[in-house]
N, C-alpha and C. Protein backbone atom coordinates (compact mmCIF):
# COMPACT_ATOMS: atom_id res chain seq x y z
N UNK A 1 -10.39 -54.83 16.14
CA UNK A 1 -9.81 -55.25 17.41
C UNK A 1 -8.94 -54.13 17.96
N UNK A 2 -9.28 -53.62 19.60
CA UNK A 2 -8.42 -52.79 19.72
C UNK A 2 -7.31 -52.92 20.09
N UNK A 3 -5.72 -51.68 19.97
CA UNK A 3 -4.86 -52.35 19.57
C UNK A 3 -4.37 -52.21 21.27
N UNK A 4 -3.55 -53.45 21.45
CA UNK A 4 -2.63 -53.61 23.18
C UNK A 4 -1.47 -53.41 23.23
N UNK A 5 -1.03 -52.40 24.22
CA UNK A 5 0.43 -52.06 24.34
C UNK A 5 0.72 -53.48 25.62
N UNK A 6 1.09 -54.13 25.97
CA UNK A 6 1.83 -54.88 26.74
C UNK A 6 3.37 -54.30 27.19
N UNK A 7 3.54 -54.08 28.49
CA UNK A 7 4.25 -53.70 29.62
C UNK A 7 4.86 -54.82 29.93
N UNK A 8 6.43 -55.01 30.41
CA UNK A 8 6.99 -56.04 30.56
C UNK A 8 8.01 -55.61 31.74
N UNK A 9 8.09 -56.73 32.88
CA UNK A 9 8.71 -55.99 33.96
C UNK A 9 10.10 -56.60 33.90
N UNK A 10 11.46 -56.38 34.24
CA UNK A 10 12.80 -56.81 33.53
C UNK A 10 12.68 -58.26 33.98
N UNK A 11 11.85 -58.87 34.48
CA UNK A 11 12.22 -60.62 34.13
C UNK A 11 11.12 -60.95 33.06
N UNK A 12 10.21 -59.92 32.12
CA UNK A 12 9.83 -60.51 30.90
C UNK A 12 8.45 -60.27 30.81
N UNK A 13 8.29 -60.08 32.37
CA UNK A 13 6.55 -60.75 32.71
C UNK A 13 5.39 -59.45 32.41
N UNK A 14 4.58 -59.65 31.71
CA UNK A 14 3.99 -58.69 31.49
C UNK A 14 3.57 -58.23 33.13
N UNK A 15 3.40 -57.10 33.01
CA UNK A 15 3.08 -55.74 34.61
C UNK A 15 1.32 -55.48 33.90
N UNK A 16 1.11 -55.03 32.90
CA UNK A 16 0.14 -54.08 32.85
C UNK A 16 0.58 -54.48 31.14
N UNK A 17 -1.30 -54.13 30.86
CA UNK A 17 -1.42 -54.04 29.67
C UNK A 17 -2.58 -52.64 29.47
N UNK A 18 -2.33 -52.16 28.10
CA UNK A 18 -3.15 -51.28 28.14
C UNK A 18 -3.76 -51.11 26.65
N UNK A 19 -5.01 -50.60 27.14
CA UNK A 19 -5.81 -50.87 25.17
C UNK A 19 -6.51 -49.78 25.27
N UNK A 20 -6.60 -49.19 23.77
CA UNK A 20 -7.06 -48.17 23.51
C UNK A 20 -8.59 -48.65 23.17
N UNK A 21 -9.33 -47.99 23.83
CA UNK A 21 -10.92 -48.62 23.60
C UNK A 21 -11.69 -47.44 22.72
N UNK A 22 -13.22 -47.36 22.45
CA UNK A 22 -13.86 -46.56 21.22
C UNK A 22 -13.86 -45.31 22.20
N UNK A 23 -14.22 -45.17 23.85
CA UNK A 23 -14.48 -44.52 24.93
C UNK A 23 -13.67 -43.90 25.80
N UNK A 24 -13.29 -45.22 25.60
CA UNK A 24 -11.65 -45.01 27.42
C UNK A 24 -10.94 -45.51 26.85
N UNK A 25 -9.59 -45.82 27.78
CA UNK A 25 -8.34 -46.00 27.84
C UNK A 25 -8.86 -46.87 28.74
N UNK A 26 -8.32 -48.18 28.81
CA UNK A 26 -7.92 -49.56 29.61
C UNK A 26 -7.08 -49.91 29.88
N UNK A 27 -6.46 -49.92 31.12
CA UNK A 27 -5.28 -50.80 31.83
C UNK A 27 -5.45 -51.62 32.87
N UNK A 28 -4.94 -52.68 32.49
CA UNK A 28 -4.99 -54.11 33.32
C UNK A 28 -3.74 -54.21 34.02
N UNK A 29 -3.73 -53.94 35.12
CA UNK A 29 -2.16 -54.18 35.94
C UNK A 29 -2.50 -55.55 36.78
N UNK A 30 -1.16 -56.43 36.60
CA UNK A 30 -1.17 -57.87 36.84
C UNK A 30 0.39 -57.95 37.81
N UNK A 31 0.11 -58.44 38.59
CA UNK A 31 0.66 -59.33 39.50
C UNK A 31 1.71 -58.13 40.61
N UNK A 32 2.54 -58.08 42.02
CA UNK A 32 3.45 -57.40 42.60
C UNK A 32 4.03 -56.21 41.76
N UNK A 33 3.47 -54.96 42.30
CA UNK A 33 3.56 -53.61 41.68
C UNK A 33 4.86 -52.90 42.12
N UNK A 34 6.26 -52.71 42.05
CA UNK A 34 6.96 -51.68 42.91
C UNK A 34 6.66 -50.46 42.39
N UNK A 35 6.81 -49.54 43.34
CA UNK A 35 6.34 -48.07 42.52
C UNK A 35 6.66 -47.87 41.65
N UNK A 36 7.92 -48.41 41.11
CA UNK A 36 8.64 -47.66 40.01
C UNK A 36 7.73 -48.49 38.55
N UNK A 37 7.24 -49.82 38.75
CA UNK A 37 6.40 -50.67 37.55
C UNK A 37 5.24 -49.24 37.94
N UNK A 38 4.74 -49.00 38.27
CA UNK A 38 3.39 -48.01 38.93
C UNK A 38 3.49 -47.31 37.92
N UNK A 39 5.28 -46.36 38.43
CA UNK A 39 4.88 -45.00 37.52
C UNK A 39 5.52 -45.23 35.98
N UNK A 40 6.05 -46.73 35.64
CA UNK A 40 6.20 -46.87 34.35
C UNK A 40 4.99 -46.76 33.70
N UNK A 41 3.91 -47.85 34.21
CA UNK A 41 2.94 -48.24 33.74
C UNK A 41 1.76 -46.89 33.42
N UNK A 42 1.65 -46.01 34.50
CA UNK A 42 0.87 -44.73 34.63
C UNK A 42 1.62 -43.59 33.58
N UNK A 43 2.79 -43.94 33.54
CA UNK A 43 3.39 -42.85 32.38
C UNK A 43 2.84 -43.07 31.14
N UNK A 44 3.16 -44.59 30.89
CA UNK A 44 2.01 -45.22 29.12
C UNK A 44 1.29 -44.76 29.59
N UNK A 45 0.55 -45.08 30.19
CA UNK A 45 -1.47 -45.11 30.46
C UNK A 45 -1.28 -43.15 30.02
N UNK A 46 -0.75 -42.50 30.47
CA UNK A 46 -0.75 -41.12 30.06
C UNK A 46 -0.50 -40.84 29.22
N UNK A 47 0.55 -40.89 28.38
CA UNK A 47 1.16 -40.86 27.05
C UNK A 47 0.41 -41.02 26.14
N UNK A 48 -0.62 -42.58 26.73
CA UNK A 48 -1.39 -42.91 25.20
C UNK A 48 -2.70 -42.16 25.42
N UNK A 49 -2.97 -41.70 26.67
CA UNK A 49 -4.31 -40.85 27.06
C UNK A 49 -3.99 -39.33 25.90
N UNK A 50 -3.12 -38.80 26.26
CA UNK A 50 -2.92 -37.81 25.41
C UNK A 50 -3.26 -37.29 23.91
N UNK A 51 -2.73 -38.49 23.37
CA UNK A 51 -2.40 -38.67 22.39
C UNK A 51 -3.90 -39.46 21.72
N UNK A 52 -4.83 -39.73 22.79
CA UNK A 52 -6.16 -40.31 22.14
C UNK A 52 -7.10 -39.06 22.13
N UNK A 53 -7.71 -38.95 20.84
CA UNK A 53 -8.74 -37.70 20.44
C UNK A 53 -10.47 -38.29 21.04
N UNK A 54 -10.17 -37.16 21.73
CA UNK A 54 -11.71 -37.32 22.57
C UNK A 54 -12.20 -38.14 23.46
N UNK A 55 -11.01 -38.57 24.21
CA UNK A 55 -11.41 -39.73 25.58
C UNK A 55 -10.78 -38.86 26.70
N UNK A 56 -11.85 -39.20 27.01
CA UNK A 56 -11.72 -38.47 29.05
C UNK A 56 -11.93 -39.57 29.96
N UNK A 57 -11.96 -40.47 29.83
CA UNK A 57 -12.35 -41.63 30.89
C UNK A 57 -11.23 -42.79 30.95
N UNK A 58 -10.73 -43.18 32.09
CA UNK A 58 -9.96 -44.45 32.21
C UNK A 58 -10.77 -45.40 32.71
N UNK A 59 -10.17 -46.96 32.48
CA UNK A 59 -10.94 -48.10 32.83
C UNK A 59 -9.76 -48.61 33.69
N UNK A 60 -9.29 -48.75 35.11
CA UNK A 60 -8.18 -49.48 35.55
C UNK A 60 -8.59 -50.99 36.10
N UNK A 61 -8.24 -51.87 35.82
CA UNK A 61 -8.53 -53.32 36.43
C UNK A 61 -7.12 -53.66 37.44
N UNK A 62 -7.72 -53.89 38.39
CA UNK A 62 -6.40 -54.04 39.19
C UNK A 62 -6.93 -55.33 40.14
N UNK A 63 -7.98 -56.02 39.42
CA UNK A 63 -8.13 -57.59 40.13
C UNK A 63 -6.84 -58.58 40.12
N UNK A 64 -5.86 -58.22 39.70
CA UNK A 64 -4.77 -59.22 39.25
C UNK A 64 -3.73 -58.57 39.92
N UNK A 65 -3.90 -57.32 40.85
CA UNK A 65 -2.38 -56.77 41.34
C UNK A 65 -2.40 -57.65 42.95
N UNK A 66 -1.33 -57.37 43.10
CA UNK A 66 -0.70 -59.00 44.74
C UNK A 66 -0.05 -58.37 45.42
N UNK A 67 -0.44 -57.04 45.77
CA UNK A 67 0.11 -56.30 46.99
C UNK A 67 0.01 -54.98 46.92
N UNK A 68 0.63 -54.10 47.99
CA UNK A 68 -0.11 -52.82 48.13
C UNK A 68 1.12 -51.95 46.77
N UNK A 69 0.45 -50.65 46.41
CA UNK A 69 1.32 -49.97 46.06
C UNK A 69 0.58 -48.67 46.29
N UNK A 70 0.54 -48.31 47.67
CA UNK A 70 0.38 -47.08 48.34
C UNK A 70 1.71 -45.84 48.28
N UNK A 71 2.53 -46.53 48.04
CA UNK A 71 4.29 -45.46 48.23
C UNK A 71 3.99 -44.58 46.74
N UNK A 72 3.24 -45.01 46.00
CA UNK A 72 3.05 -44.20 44.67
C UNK A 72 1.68 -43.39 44.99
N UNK A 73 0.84 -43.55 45.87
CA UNK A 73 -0.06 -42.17 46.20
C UNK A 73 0.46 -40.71 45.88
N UNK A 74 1.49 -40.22 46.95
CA UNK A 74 1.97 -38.87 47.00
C UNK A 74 2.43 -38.60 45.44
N UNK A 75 2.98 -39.28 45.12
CA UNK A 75 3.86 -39.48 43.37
C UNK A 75 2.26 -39.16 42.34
N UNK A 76 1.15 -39.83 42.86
CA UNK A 76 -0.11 -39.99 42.04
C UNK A 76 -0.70 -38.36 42.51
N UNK A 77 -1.08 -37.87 43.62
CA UNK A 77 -1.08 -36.90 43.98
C UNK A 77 -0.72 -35.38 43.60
N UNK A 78 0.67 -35.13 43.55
CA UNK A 78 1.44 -34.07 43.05
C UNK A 78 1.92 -33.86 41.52
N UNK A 79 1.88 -35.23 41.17
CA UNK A 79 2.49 -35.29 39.95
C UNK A 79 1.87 -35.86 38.41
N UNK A 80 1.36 -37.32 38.56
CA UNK A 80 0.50 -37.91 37.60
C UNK A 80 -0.89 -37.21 37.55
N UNK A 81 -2.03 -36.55 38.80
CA UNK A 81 -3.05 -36.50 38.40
C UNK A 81 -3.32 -35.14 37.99
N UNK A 82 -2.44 -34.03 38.27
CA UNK A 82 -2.17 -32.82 37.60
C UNK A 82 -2.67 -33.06 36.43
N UNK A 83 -1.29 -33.71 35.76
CA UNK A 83 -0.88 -34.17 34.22
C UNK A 83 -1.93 -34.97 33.68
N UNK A 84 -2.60 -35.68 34.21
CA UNK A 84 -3.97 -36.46 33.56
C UNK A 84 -5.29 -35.56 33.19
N UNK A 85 -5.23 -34.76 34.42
CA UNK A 85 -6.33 -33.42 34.37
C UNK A 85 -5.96 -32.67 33.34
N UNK A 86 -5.05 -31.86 33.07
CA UNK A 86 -4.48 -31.26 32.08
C UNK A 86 -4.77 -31.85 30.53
N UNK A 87 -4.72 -33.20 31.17
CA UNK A 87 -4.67 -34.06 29.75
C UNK A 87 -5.93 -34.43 29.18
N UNK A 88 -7.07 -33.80 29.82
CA UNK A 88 -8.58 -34.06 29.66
C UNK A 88 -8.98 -35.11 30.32
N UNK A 89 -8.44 -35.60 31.62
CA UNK A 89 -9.21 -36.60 32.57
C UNK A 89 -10.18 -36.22 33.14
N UNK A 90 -11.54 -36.80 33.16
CA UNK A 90 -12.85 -36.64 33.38
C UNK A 90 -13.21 -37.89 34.73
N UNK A 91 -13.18 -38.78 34.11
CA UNK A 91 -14.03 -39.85 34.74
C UNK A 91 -12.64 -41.37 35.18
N UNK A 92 -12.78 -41.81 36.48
CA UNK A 92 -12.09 -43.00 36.32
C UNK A 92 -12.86 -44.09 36.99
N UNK A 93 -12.73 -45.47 36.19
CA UNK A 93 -13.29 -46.57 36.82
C UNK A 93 -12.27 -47.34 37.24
N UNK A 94 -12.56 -47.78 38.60
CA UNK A 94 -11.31 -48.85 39.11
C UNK A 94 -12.00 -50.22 39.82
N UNK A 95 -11.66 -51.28 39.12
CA UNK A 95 -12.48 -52.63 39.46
C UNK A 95 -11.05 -53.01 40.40
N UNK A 96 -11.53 -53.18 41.53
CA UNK A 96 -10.90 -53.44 43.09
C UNK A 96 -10.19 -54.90 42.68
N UNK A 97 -9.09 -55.29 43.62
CA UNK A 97 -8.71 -56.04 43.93
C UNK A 97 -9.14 -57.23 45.12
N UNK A 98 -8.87 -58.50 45.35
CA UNK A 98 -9.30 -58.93 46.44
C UNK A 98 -8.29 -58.83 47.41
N UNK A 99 -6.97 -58.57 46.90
CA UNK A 99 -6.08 -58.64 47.63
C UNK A 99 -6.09 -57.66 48.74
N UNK A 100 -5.83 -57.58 50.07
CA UNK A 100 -6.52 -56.22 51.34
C UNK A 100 -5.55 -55.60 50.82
N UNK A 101 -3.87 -55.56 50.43
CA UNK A 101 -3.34 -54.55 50.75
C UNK A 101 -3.26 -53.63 49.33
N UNK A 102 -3.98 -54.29 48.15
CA UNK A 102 -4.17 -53.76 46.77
C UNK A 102 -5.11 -52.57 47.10
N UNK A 103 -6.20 -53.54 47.62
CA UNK A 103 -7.15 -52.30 48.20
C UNK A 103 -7.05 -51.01 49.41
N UNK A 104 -6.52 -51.66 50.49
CA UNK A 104 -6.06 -50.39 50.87
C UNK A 104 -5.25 -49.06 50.09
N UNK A 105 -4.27 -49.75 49.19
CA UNK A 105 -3.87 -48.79 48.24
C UNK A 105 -4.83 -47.73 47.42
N UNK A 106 -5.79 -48.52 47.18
CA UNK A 106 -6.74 -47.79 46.03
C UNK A 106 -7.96 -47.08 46.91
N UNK A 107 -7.81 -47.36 48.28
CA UNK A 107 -8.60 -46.66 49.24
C UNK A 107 -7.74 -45.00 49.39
N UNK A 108 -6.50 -45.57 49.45
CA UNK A 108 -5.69 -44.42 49.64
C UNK A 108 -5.76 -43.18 48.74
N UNK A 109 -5.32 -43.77 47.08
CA UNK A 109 -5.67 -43.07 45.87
C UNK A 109 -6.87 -42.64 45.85
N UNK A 110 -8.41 -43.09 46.43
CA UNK A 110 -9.09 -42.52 45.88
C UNK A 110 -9.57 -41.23 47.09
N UNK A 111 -8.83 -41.25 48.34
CA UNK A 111 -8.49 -40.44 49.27
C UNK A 111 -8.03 -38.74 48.85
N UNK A 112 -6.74 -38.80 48.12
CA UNK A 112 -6.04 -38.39 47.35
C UNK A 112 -6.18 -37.41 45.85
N UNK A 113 -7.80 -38.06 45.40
CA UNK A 113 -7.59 -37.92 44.16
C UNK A 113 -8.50 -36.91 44.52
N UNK A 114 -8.15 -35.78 43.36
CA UNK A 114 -9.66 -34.88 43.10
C UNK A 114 -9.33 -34.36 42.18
N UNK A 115 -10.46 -33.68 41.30
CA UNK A 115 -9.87 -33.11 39.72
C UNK A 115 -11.00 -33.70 38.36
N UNK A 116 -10.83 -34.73 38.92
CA UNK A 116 -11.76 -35.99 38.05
C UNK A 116 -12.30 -36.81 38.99
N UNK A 117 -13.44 -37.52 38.26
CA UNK A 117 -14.32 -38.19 39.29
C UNK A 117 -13.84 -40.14 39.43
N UNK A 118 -13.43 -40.81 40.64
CA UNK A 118 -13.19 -41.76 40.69
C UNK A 118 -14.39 -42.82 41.25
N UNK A 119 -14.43 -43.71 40.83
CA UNK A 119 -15.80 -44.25 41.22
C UNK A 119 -15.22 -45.87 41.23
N UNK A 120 -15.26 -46.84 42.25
CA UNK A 120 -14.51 -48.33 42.51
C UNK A 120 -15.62 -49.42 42.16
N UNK A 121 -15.20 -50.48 41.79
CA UNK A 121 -16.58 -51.28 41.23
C UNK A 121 -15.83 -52.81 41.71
N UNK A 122 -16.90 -53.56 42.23
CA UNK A 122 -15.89 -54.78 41.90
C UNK A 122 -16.07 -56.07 41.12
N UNK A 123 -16.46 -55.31 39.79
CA UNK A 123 -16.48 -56.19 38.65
C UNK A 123 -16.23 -55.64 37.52
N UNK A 124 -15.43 -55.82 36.43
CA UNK A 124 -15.71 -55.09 35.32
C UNK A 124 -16.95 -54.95 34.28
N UNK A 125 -17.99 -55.74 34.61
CA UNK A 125 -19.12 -55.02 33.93
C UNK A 125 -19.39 -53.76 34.29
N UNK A 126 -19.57 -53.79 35.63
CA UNK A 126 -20.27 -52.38 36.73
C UNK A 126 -19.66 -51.57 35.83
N UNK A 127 -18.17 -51.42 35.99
CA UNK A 127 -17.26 -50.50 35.82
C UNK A 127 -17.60 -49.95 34.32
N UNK A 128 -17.39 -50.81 33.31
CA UNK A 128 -17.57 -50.60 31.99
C UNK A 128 -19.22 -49.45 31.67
N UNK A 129 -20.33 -50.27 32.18
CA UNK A 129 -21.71 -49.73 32.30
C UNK A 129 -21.28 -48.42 33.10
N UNK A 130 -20.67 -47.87 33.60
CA UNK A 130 -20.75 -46.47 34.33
C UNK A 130 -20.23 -45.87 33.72
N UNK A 131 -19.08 -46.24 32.84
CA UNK A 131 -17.98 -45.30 31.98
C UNK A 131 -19.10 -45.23 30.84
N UNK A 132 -19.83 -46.11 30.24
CA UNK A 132 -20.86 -45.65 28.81
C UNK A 132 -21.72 -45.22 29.26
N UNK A 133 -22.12 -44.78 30.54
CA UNK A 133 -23.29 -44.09 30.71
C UNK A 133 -23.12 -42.56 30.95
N UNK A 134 -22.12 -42.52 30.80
CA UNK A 134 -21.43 -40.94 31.35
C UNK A 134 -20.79 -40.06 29.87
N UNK A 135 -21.57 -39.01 29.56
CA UNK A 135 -21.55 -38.02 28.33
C UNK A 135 -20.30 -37.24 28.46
N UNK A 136 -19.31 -37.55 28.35
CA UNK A 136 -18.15 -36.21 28.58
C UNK A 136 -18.33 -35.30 27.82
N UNK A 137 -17.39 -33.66 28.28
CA UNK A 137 -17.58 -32.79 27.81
C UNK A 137 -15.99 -32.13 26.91
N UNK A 138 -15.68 -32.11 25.88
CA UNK A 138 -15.01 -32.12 25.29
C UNK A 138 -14.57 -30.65 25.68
């Protein structure tokens, strides 16, 4: 079973969970994001990316986030996707939200992003099947 870091936002509530998978790195971000839960949550998601031998691919699920968190683009931009690239980021899967202003966010990010390849799905099978079909290069 793989193992789950659980993220807790100061009234208790889990924000984001994240699991180390055989492939990728998985994070599930759940419910009203302020930037600052964003770049808590993206700091783990990095930390444990690092520190995992031979994964280049993230899995983000963000069907469960309840509003926009676009104010963390520029922050995702200049600062986190450097550091992810650096960190052997290859490939990212992001299973969309229904929420419009979740998605406009992740319209924004994937605006933004370059370095590694981002690809939006809106289911997590899709998502999963694209990340195992893809050979990274160590």
């Amino acid at each position: 079973m793989p193992e789950k870091i659980h993220l807790k936002n100061p009234k208790g509530i889990t924000f984001a969970t994240i699991t180390i998978e055989k492939s990728f790195i998985f994070i599930d971000w759940n419910g009203f994001l302020s930037v600052d839960l964003v770049k808590e949550g993206s700091e783990e998601l990095l930390k444990i990316f690092k520190n995992a031998e031979n994964i280049h691919k993230i899995l983000v699920n963000n069907q469960h986030v309840s509003g926009p968190w676009n104010k963390a683009n520029d922050w995702y931009a200049t600062d986190w996707n450097p550091r992810a690239i650096d960190a052997g980021l290859q490939y990212m899967a992001v299973i969309q939200s229904e929420n419009i202003f979740a998605e406009l966010s992740l319209k924004g990010f994937q605006k933004i992003t370059s370095g590694f390849q981002t690809q939006i799905f809106p289911d997590e099978k899709q998502a999963r099947n694209w990340l195992q079909s893809i050979e990274t290069i160590s």
